[in-house]
C-alpha atoms as a PDB file:
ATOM      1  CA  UNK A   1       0.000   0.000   0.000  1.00  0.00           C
ATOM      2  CA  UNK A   2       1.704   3.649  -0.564  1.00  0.00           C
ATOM      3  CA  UNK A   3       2.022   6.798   1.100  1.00  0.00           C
ATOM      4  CA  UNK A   4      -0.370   8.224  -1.681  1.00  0.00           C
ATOM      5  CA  UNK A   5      -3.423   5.638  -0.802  1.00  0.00           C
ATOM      6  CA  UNK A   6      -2.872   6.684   2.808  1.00  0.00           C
ATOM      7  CA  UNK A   7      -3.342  10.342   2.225  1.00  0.00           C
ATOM      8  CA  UNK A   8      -6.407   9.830  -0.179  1.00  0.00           C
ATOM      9  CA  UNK A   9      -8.021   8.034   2.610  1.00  0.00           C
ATOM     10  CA  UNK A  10      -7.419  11.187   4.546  1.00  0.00           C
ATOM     11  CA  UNK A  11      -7.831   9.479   8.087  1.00  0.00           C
ATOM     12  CA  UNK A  12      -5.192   9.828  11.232  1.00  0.00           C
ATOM     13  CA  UNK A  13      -4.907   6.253  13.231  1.00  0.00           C
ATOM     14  CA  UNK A  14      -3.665   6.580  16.080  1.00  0.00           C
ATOM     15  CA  UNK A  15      -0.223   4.122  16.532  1.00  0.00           C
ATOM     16  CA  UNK A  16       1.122   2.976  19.288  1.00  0.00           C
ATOM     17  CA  UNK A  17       4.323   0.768  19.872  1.00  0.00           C
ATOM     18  CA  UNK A  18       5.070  -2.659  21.172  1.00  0.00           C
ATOM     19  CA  UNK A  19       1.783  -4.923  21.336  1.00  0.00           C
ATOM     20  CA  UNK A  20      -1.792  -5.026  19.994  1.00  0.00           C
ATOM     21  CA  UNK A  21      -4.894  -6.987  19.908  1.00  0.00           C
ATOM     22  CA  UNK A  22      -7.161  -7.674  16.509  1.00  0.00           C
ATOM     23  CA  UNK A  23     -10.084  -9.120  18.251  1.00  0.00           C
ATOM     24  CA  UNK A  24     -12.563 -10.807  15.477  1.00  0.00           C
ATOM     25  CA  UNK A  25     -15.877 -11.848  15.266  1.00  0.00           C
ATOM     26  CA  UNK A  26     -15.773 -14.433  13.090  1.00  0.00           C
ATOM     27  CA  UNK A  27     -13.527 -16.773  10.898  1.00  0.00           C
ATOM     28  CA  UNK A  28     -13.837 -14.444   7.676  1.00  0.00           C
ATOM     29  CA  UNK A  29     -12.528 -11.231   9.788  1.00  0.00           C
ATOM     30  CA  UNK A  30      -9.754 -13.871  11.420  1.00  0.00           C
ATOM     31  CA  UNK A  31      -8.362 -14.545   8.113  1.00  0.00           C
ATOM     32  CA  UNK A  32      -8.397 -11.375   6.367  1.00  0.00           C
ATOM     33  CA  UNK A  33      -6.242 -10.209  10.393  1.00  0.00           C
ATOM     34  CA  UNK A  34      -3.827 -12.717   9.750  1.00  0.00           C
ATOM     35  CA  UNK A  35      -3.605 -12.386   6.027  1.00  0.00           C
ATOM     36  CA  UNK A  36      -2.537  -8.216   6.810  1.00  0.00           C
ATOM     37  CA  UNK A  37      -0.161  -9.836   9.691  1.00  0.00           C
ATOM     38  CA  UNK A  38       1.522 -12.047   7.688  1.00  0.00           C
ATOM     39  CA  UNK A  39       2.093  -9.187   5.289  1.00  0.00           C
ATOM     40  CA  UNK A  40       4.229  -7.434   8.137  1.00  0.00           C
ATOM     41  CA  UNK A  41       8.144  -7.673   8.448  1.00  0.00           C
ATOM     42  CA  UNK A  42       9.059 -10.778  10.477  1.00  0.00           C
ATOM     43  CA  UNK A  43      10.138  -9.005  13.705  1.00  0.00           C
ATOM     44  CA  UNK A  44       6.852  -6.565  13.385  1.00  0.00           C
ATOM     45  CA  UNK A  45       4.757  -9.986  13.554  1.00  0.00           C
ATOM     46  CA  UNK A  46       4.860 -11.540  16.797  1.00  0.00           C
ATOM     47  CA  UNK A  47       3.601  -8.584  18.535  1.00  0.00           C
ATOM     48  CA  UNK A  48       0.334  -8.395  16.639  1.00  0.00           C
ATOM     49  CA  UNK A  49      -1.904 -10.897  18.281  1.00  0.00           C
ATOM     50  CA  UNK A  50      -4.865 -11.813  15.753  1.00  0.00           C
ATOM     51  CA  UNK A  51      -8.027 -13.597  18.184  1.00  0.00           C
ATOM     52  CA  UNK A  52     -11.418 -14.889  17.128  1.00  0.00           C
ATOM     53  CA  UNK A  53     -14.547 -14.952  19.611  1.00  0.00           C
ATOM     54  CA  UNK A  54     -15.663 -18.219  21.130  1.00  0.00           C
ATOM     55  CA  UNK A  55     -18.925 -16.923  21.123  1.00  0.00           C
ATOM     56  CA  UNK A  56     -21.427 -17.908  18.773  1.00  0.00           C
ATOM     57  CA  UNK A  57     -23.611 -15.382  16.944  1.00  0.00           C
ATOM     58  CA  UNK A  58     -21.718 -12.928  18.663  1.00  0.00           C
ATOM     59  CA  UNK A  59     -22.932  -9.440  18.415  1.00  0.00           C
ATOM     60  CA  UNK A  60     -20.654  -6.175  18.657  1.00  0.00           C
ATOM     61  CA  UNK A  61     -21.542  -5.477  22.076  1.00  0.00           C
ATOM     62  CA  UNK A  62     -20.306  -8.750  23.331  1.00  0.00           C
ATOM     63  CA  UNK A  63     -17.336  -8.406  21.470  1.00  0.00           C
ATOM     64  CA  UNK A  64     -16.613  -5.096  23.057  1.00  0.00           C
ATOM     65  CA  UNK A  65     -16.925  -6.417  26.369  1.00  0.00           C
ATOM     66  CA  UNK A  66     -15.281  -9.312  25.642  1.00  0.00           C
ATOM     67  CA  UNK A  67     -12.260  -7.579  24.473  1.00  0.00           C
ATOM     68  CA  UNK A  68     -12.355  -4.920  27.211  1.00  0.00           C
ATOM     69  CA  UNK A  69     -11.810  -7.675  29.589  1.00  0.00           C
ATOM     70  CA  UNK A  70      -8.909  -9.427  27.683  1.00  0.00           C
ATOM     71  CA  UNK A  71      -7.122  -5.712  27.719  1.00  0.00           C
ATOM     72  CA  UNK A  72      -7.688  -5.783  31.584  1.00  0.00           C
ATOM     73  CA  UNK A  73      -6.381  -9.050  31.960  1.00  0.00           C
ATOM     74  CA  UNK A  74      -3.659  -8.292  30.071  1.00  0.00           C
ATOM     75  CA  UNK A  75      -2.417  -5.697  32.213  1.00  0.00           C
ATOM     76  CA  UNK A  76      -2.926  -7.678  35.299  1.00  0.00           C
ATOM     77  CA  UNK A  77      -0.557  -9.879  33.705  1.00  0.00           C
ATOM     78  CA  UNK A  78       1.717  -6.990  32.907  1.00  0.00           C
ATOM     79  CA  UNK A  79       1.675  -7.913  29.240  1.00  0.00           C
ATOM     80  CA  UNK A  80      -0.516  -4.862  28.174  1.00  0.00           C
ATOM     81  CA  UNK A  81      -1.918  -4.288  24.714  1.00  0.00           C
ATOM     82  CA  UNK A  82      -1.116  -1.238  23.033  1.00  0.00           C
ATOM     83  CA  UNK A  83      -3.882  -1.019  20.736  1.00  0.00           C
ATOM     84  CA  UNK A  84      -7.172  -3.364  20.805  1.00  0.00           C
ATOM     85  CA  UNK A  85      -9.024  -3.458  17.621  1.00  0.00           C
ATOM     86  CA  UNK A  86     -12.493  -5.179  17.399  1.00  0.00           C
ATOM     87  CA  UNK A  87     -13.149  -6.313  13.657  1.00  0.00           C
ATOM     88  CA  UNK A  88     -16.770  -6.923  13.041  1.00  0.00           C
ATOM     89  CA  UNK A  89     -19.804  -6.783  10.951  1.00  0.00           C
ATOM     90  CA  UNK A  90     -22.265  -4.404  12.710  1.00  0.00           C
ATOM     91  CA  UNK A  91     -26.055  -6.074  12.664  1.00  0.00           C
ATOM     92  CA  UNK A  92     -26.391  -3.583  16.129  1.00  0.00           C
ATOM     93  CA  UNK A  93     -29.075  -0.305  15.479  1.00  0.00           C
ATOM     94  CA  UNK A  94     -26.941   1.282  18.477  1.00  0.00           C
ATOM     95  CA  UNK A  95     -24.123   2.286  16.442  1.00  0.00           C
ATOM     96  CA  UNK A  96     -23.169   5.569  18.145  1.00  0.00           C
ATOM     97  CA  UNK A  97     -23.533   4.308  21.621  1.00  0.00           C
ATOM     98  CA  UNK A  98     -21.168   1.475  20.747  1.00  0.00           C
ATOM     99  CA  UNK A  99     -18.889   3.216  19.242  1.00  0.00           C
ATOM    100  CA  UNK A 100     -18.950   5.518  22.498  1.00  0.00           C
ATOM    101  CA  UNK A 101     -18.478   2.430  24.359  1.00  0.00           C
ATOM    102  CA  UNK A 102     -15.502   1.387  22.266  1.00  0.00           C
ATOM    103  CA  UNK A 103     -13.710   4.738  22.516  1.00  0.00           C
ATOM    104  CA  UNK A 104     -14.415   5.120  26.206  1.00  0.00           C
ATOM    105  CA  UNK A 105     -12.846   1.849  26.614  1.00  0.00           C
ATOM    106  CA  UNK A 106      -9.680   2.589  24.213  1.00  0.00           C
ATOM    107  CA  UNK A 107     -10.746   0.017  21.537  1.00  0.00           C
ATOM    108  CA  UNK A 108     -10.557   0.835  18.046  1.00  0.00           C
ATOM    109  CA  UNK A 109     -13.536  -0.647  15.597  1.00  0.00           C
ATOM    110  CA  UNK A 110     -13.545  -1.979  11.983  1.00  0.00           C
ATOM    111  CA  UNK A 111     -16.826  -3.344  10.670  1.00  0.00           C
ATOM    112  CA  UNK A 112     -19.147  -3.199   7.959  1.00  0.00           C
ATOM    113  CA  UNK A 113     -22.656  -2.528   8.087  1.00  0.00           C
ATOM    114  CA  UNK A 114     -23.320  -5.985   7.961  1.00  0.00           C
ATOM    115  CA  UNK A 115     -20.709  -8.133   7.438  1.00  0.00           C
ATOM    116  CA  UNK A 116     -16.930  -8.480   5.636  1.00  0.00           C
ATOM    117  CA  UNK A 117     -17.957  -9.827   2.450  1.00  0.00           C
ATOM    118  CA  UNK A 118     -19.718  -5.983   1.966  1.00  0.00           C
ATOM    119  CA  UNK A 119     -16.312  -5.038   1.901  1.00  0.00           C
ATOM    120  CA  UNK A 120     -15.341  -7.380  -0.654  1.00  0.00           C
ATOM    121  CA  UNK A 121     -18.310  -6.229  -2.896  1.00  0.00           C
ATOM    122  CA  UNK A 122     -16.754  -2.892  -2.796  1.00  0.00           C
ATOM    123  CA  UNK A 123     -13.489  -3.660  -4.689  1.00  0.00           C
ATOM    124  CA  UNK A 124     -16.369  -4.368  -7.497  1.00  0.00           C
ATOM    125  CA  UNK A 125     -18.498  -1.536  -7.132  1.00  0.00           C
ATOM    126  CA  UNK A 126     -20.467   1.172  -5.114  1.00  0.00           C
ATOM    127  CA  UNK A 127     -21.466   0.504  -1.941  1.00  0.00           C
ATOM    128  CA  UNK A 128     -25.657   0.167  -2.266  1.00  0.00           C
ATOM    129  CA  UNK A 129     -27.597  -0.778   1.101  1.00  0.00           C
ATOM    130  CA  UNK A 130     -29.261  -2.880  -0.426  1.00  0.00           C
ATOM    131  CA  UNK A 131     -28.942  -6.381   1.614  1.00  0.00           C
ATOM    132  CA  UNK A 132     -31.137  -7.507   3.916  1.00  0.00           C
ATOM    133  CA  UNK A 133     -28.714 -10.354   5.524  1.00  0.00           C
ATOM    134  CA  UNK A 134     -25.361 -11.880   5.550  1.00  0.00           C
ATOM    135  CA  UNK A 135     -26.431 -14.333   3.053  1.00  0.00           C
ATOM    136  CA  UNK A 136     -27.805 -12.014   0.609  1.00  0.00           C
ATOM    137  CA  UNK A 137     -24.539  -9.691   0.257  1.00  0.00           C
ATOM    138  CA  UNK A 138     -22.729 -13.203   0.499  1.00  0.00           C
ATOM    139  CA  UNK A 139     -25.284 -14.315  -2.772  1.00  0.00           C
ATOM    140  CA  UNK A 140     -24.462 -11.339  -4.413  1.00  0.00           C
ATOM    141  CA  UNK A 141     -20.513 -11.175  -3.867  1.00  0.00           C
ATOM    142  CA  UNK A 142     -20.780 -14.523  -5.460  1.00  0.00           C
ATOM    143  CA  UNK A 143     -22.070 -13.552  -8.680  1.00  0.00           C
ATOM    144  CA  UNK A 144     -19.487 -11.052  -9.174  1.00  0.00           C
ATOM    145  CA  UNK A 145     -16.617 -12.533  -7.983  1.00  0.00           C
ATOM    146  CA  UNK A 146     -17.376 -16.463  -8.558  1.00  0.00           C
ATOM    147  CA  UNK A 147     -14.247 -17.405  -7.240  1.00  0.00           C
ATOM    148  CA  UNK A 148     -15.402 -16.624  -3.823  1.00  0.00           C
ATOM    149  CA  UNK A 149     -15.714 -19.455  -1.481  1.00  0.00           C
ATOM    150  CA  UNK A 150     -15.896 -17.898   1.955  1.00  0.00           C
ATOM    151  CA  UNK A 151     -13.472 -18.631   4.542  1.00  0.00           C
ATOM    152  CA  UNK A 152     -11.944 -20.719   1.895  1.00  0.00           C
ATOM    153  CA  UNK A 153      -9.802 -18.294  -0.026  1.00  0.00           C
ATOM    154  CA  UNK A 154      -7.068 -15.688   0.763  1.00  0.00           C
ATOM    155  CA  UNK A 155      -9.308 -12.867   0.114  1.00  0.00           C
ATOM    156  CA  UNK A 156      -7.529  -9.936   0.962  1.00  0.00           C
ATOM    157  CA  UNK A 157      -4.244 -11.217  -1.171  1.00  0.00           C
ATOM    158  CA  UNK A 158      -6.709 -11.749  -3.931  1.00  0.00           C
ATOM    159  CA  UNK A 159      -8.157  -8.789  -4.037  1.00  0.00           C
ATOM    160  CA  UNK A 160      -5.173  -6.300  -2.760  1.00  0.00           C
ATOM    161  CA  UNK A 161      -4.685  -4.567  -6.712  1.00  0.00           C
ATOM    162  CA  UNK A 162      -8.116  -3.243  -6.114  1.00  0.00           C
ATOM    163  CA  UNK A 163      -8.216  -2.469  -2.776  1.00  0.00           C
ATOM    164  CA  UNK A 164      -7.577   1.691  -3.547  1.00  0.00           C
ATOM    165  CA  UNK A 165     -10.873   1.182  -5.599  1.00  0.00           C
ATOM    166  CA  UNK A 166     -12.737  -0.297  -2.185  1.00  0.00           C
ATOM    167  CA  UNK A 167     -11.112   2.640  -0.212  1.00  0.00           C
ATOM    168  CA  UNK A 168     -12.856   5.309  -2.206  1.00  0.00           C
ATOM    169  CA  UNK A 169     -15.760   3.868  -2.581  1.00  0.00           C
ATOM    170  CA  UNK A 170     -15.911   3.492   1.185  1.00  0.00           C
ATOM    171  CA  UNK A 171     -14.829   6.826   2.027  1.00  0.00           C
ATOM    172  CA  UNK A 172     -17.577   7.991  -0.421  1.00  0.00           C
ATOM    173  CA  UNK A 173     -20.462   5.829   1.510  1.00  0.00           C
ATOM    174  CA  UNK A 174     -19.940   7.493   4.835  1.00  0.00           C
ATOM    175  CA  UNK A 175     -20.094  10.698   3.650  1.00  0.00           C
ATOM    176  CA  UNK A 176     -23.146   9.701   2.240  1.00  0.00           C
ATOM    177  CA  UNK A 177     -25.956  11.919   3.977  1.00  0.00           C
ATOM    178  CA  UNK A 178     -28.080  10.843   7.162  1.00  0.00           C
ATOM    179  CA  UNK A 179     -31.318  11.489   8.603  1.00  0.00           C
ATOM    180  CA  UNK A 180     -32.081  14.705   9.466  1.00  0.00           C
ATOM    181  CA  UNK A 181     -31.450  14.353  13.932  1.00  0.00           C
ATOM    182  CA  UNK A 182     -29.480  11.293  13.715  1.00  0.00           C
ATOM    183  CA  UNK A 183     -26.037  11.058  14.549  1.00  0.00           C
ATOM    184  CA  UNK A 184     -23.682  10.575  11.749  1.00  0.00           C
ATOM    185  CA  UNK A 185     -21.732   7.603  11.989  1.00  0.00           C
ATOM    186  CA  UNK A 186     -19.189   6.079   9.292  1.00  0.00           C
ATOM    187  CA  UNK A 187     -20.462   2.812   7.383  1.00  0.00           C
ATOM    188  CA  UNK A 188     -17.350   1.397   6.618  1.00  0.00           C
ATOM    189  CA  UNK A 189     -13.975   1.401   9.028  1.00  0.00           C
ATOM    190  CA  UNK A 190     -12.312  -1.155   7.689  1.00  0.00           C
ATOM    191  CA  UNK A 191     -10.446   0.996   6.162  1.00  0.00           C
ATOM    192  CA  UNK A 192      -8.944   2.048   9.388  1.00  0.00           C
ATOM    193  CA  UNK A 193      -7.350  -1.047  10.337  1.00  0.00           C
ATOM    194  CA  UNK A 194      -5.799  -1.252   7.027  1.00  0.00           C
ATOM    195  CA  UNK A 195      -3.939   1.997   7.791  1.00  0.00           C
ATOM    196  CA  UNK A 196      -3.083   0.793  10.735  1.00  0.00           C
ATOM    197  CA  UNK A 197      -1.512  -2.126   9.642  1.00  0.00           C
ATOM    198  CA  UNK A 198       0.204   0.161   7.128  1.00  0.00           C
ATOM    199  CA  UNK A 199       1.787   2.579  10.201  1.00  0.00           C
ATOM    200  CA  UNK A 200       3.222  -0.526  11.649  1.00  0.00           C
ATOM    201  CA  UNK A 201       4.973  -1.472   8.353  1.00  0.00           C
ATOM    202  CA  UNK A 202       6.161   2.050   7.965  1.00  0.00           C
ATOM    203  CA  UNK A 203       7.702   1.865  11.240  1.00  0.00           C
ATOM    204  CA  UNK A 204       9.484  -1.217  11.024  1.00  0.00           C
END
């Protein structure tokens, strides 16, 4: 990824040093971690631990809390993480008190509106909200990338020469304009993790 894709996305991440956290919700988010941790310099790699929930149908709350108890434990064991990301689709209709929840906490978040393979679709085209469920953005990803078998491909390697593509189109769908009285909130942050992982490339 270059300097230039970083400053078209035109968003700071905060970096810190030494250890962090990418706590997922699911096997799809899992892979796509480790695929951007393998991706790192060998001696960058060890301190990026990449976790996936035991819970089933978790939602983003209980991954929050989840993870804000593995960063407590962790400095109880004096083995603190740095940064704590939570990687996520995001079925919850309390997005900004989440997100509150997550900040307040230190946690960084990267979903989707409603799940990963959204993210894929967007390396193909716009973002439309137009998909009712996981399965129906997974049916549709399908038809225009039939080489998709999920959790069963390297998807971010795959689709990494058009990732700038799926970073405009995401920074175009949250500025995308809300309901008059609502609270704006972004639609996708995956983005941010990517930049992330990008900072601790730079700085190895």
């Amino acid at each position: 990824m270059t300097v230039i894709l970083l400053l078209k996305c035109k968003m700071e991440v905060r970096v810190k040093t030494n250890r962090a956290l990418i706590f997922c919700s699911g096997t799809t988010e899992y892979l796509y971690a480790k695929s951007l941790q393998m991706e790192l310099p060998r001696n960058r790699r060890g301190a990026i631990s990449v976790e996936v929930t035991n819970q089933r149908a978790c939602d983003p709350w209980a991954l929050a809390q989840e993870a804000v108890q593995k960063k407590k434990q962790a400095n109880r064991d004096r083995n603190p993480f740095n940064n704590v990301w939570l990687f996520y689709g995001n079925p919850s209709i309390e997005v900004p008190d989440l997100l509150r929840y997550i900040g307040s906490n230190g946690l960084s978040g990267a979903y989707c509106p409603i799940c990963l393979e959204q993210w894929f679709i967007l390396h193909f085209e716009d973002f439309a909200a137009t998909f009712a469920s996981r399965d129906e953005a997974v049916e549709h990803l399908t038809r225009i990338w039939p080489l998709y078998k999920k959790n069963q491909i390297d998807a971010y390697t795959e689709l990494k020469p058009l990732l700038p593509l799926a970073i405009d189109r995401a920074t175009t769908a949250n500025r995308q304009p809300t309901i008059p009285g609502t609270e704006t909130v972004p639609i996708f942050t995956v983005q941010s993790l990517l930049i992330f992982f990008d900072s601790l490339r730079q700085a190895s």
